[in-house]
PDB file of N, CA and C in Angstrom:
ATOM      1  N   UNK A   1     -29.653 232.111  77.481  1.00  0.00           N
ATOM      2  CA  UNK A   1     -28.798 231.185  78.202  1.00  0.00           C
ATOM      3  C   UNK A   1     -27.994 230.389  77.187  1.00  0.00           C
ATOM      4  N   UNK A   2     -26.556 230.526  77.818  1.00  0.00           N
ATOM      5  CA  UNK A   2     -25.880 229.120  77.038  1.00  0.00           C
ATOM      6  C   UNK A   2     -25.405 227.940  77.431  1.00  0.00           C
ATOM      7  N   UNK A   3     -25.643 227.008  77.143  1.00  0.00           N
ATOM      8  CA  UNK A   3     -25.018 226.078  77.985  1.00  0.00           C
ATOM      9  C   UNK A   3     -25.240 224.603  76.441  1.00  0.00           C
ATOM     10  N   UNK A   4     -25.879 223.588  77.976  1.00  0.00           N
ATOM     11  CA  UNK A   4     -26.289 222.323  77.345  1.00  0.00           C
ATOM     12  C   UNK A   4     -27.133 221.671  77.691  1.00  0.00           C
ATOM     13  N   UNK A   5     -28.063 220.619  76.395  1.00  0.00           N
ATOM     14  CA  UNK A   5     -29.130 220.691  77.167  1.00  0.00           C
ATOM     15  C   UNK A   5     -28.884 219.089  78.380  1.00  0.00           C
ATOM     16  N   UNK A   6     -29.192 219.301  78.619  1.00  0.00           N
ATOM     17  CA  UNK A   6     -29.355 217.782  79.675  1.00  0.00           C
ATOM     18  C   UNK A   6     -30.694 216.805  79.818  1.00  0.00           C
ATOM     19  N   UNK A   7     -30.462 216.115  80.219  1.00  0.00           N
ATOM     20  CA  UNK A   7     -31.541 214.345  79.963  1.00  0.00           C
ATOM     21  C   UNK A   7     -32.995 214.707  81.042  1.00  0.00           C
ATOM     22  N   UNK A   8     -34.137 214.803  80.478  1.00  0.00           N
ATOM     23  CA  UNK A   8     -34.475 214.686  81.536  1.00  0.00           C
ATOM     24  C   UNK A   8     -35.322 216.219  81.505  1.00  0.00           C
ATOM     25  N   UNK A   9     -34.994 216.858  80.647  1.00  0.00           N
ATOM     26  CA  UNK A   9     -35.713 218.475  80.269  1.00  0.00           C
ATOM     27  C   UNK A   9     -34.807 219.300  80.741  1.00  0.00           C
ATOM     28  N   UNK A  10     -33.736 219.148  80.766  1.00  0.00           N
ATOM     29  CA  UNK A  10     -32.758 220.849  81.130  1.00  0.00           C
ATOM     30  C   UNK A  10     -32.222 221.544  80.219  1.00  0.00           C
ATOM     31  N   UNK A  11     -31.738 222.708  80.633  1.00  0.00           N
ATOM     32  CA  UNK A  11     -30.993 223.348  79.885  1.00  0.00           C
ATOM     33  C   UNK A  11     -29.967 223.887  80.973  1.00  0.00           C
ATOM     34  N   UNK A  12     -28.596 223.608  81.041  1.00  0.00           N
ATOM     35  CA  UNK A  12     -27.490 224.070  82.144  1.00  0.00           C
ATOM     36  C   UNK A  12     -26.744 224.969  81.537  1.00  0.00           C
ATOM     37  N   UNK A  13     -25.813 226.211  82.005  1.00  0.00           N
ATOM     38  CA  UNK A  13     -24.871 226.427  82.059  1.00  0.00           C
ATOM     39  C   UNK A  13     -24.111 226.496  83.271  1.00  0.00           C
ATOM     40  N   UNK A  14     -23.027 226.262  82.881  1.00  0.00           N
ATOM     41  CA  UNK A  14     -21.755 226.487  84.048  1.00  0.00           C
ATOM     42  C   UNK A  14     -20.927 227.250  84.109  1.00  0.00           C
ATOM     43  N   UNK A  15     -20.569 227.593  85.249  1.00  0.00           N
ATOM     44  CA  UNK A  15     -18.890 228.941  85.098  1.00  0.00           C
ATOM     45  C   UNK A  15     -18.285 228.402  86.255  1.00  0.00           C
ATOM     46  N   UNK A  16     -16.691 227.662  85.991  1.00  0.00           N
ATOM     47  CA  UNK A  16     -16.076 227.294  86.617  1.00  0.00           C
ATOM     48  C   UNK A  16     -14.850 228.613  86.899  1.00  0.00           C
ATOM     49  N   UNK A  17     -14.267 228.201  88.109  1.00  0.00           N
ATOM     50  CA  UNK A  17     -13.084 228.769  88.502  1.00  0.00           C
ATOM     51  C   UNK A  17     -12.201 227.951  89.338  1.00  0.00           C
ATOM     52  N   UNK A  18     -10.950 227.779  88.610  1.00  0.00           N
ATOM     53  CA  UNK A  18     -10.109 226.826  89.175  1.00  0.00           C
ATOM     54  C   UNK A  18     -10.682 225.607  89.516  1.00  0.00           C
ATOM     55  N   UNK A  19     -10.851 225.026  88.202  1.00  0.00           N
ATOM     56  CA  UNK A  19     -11.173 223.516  88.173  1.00  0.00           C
ATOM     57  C   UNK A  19     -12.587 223.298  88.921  1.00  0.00           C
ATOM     58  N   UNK A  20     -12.998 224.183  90.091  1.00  0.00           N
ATOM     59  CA  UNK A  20     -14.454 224.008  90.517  1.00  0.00           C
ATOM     60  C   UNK A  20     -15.264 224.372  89.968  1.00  0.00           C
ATOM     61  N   UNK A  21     -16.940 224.217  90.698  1.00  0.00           N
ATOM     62  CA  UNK A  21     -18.157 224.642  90.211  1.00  0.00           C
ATOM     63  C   UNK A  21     -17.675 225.934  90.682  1.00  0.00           C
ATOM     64  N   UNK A  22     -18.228 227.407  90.262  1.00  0.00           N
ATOM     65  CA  UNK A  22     -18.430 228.743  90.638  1.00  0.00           C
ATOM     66  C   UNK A  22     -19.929 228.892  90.884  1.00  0.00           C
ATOM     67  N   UNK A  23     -20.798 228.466  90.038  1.00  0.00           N
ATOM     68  CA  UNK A  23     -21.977 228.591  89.597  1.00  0.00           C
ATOM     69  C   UNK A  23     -22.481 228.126  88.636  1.00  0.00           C
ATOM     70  N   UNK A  24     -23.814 228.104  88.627  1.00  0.00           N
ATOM     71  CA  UNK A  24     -24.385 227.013  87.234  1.00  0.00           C
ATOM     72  C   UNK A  24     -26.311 227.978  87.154  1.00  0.00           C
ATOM     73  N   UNK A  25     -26.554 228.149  86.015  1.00  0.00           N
ATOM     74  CA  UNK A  25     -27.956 227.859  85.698  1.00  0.00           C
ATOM     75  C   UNK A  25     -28.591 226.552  84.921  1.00  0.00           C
ATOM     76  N   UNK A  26     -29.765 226.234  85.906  1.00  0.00           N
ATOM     77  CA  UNK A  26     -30.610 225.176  85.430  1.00  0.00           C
ATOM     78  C   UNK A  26     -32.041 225.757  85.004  1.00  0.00           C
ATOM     79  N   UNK A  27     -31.897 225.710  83.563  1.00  0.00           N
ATOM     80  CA  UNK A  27     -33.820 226.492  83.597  1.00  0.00           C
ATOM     81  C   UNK A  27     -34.319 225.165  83.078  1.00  0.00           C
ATOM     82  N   UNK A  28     -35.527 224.870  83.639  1.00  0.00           N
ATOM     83  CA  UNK A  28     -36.189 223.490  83.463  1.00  0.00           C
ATOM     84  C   UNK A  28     -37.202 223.758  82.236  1.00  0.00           C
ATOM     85  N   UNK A  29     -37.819 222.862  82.127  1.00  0.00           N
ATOM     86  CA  UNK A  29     -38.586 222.626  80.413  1.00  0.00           C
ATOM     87  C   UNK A  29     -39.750 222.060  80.783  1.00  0.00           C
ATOM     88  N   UNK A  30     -39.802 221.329  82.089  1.00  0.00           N
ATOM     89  CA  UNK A  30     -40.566 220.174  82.630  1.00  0.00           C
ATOM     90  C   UNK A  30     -40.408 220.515  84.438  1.00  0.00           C
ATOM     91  N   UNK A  31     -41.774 220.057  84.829  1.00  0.00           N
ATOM     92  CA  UNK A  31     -41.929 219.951  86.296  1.00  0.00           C
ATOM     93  C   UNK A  31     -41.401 218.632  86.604  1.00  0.00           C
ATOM     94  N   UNK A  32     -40.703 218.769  88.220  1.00  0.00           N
ATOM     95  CA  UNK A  32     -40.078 217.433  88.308  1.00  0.00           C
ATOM     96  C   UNK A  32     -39.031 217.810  88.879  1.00  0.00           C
ATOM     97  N   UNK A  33     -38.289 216.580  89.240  1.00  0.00           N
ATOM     98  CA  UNK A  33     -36.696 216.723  90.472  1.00  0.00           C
ATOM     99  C   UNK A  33     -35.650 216.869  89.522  1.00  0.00           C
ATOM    100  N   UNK A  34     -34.900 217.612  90.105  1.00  0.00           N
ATOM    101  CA  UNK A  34     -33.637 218.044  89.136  1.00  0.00           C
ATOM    102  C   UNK A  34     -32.626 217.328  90.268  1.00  0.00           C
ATOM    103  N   UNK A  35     -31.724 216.556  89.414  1.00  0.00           N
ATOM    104  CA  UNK A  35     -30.720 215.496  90.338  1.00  0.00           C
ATOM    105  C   UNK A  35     -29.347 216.263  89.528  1.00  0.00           C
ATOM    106  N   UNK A  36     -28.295 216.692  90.440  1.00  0.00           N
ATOM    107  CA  UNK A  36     -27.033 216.926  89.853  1.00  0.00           C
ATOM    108  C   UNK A  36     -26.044 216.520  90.753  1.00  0.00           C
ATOM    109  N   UNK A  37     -24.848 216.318  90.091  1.00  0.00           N
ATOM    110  CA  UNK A  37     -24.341 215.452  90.813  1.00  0.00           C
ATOM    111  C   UNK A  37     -23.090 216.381  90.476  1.00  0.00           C
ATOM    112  N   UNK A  38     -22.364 216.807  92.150  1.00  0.00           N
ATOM    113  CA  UNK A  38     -21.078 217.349  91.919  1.00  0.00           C
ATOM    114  C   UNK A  38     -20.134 216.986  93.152  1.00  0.00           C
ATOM    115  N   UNK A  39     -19.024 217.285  92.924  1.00  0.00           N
ATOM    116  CA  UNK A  39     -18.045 216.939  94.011  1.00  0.00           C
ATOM    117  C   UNK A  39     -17.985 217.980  94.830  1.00  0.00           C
ATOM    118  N   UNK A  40     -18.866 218.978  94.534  1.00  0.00           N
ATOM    119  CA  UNK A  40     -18.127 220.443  95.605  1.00  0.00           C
ATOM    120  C   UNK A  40     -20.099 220.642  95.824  1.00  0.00           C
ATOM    121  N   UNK A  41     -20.306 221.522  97.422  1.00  0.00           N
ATOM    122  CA  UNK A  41     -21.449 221.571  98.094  1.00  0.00           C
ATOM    123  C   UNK A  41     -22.165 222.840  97.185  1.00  0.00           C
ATOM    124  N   UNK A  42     -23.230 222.829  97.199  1.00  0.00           N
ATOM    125  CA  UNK A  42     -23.449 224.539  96.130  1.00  0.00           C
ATOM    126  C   UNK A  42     -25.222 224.606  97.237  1.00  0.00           C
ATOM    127  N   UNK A  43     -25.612 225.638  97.346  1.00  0.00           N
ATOM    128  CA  UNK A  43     -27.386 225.737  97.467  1.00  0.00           C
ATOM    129  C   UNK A  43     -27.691 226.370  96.479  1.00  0.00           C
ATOM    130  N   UNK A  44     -28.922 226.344  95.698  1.00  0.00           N
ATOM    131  CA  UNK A  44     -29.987 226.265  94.890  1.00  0.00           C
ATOM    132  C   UNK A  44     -30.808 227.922  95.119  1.00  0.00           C
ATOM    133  N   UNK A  45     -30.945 228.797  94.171  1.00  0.00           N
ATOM    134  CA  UNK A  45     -32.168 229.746  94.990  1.00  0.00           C
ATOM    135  C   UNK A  45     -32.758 229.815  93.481  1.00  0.00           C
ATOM    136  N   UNK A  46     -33.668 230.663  93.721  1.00  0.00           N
ATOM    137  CA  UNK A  46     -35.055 231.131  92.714  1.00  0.00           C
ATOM    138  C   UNK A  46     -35.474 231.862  92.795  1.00  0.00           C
ATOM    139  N   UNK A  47     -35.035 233.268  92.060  1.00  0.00           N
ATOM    140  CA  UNK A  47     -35.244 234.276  92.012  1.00  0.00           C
ATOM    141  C   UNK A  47     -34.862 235.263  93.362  1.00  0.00           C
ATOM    142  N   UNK A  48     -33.536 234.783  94.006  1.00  0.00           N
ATOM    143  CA  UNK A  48     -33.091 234.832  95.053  1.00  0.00           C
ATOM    144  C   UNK A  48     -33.476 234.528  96.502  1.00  0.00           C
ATOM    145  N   UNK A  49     -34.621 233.759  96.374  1.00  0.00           N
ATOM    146  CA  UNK A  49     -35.075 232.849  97.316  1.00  0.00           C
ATOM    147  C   UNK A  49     -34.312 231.284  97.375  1.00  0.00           C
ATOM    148  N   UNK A  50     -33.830 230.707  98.985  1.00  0.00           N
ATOM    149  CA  UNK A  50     -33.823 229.408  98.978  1.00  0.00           C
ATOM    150  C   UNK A  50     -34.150 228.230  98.239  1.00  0.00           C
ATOM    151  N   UNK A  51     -33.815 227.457  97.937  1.00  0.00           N
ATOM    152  CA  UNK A  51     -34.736 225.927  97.531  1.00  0.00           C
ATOM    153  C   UNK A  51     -34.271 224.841  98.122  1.00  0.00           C
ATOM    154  N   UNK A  52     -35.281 224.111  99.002  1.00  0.00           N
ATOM    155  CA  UNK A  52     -34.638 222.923  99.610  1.00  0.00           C
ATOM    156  C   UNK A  52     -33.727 222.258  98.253  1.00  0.00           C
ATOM    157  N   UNK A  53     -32.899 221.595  99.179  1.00  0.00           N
ATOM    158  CA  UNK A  53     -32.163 220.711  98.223  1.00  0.00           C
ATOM    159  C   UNK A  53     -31.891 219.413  99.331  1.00  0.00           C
ATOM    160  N   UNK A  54     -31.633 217.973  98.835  1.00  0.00           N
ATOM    161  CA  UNK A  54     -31.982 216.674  99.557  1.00  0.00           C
ATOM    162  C   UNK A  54     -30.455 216.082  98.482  1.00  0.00           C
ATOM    163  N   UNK A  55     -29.685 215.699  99.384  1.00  0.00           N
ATOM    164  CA  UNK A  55     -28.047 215.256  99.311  1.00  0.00           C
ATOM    165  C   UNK A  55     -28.702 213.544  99.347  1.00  0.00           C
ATOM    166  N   UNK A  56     -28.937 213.259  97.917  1.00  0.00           N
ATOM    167  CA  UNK A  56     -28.714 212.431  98.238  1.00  0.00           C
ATOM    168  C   UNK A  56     -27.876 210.566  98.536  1.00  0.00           C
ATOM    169  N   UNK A  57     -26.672 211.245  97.736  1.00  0.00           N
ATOM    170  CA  UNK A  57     -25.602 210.383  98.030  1.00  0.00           C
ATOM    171  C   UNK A  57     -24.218 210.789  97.809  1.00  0.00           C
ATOM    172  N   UNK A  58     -23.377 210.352  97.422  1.00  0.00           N
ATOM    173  CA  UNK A  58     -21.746 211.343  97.813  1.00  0.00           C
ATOM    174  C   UNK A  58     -22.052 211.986  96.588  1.00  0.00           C
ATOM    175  N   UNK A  59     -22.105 213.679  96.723  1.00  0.00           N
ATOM    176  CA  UNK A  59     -21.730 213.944  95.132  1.00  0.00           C
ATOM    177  C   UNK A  59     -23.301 214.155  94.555  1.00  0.00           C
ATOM    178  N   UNK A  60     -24.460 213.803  94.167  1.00  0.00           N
ATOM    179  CA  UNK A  60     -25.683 213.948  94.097  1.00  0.00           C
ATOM    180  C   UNK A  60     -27.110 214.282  94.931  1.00  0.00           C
ATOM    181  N   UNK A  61     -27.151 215.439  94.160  1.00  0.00           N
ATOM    182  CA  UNK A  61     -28.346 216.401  95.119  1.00  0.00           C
ATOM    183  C   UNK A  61     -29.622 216.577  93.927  1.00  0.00           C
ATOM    184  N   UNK A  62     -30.691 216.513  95.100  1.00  0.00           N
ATOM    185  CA  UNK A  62     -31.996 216.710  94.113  1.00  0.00           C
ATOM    186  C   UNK A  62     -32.563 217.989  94.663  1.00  0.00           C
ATOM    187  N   UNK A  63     -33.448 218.499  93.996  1.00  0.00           N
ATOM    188  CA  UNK A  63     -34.185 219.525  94.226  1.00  0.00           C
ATOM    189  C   UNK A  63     -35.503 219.728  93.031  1.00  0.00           C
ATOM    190  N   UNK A  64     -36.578 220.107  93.631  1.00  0.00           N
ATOM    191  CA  UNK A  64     -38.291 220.176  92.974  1.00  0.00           C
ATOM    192  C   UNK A  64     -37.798 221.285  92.229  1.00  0.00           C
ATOM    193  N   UNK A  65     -38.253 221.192  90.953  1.00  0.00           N
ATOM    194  CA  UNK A  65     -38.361 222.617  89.582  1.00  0.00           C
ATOM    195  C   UNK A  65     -39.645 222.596  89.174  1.00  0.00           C
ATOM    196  N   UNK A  66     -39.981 223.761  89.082  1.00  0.00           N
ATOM    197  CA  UNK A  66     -41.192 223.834  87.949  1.00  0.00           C
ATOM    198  C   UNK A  66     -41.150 224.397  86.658  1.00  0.00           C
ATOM    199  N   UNK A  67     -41.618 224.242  85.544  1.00  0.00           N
ATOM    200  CA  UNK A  67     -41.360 223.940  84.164  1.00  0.00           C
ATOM    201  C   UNK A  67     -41.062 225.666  83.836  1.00  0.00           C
ATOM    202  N   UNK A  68     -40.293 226.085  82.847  1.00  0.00           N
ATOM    203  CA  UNK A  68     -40.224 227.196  82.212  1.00  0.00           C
ATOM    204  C   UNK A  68     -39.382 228.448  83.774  1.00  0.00           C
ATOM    205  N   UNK A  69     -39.105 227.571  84.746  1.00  0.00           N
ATOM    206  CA  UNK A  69     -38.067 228.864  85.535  1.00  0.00           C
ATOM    207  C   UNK A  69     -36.818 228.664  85.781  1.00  0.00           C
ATOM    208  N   UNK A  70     -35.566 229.253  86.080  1.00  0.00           N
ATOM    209  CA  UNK A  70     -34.250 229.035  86.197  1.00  0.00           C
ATOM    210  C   UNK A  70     -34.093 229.183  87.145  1.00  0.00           C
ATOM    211  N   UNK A  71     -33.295 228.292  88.024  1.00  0.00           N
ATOM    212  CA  UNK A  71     -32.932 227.684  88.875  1.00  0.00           C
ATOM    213  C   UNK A  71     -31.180 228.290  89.195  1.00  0.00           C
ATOM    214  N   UNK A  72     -30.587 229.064  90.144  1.00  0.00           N
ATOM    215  CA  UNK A  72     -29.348 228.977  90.060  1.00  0.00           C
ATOM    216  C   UNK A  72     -28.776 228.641  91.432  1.00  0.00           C
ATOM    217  N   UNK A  73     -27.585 227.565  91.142  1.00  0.00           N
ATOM    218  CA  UNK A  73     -26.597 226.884  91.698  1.00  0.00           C
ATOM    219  C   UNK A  73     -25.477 227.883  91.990  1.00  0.00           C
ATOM    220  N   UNK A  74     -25.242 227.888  93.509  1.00  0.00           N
ATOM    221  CA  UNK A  74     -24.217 228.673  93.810  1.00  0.00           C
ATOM    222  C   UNK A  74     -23.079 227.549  94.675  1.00  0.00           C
ATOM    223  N   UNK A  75     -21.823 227.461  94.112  1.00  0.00           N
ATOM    224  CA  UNK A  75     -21.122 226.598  95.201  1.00  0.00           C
ATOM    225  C   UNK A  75     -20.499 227.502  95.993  1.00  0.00           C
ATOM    226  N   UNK A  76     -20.753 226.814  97.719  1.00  0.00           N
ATOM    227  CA  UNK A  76     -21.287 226.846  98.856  1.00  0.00           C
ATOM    228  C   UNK A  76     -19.363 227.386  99.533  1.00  0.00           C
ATOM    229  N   UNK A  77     -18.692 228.391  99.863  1.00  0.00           N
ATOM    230  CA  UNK A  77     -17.232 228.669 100.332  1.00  0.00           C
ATOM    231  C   UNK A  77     -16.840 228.082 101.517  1.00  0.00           C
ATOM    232  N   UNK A  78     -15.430 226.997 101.007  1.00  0.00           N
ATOM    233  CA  UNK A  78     -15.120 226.358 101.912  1.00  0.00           C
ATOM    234  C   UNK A  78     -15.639 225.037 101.704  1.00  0.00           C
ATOM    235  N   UNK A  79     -16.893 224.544 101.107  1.00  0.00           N
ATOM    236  CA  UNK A  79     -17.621 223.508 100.936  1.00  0.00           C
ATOM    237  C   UNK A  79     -16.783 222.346  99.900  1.00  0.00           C
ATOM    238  N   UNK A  80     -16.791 220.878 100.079  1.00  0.00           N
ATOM    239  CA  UNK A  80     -16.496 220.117  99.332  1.00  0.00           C
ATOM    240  C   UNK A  80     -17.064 218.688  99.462  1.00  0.00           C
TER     241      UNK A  80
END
């Protein structure tokens, strides 16, 4: 993975298209809520399964990780 690491035990990358999110990986380091905060809607899966995700204010969403798996962010078509 390439990316950066982030606060908190992450490691992200991103792939934008036209100024938006496209997609992102989050592989965690640490068990615990992963909070990201974007302007455009995305859902979360794991290993192509669902993951709740909890909106919780304009722009910032959390979701439960467990340590050592990657997490990928898909933004959501049509969503903002």
């Amino acid at each position: 993975m390439q990316g950066l690491r982030a606060r908190g035990g992450f490691e992200v990358s991103v792939r934008w298209q036209g100024g938006r999110l496209a997609s992102a990986e989050i592989r965690t380091l640490r068990d615990g809520l992963c909070r990201v905060r974007c302007s455009d809607r995305f859902d979360v899966r794991l290993d192509g399964a669902p993951v709740e995700v909890r909106w919780e204010e304009d722009g910032v969403a959390g979701f439960r990780c467990l340590a050592g798996l990657t997490y990928e962010l898909r933004a959501l078509e049509g969503a903002n």
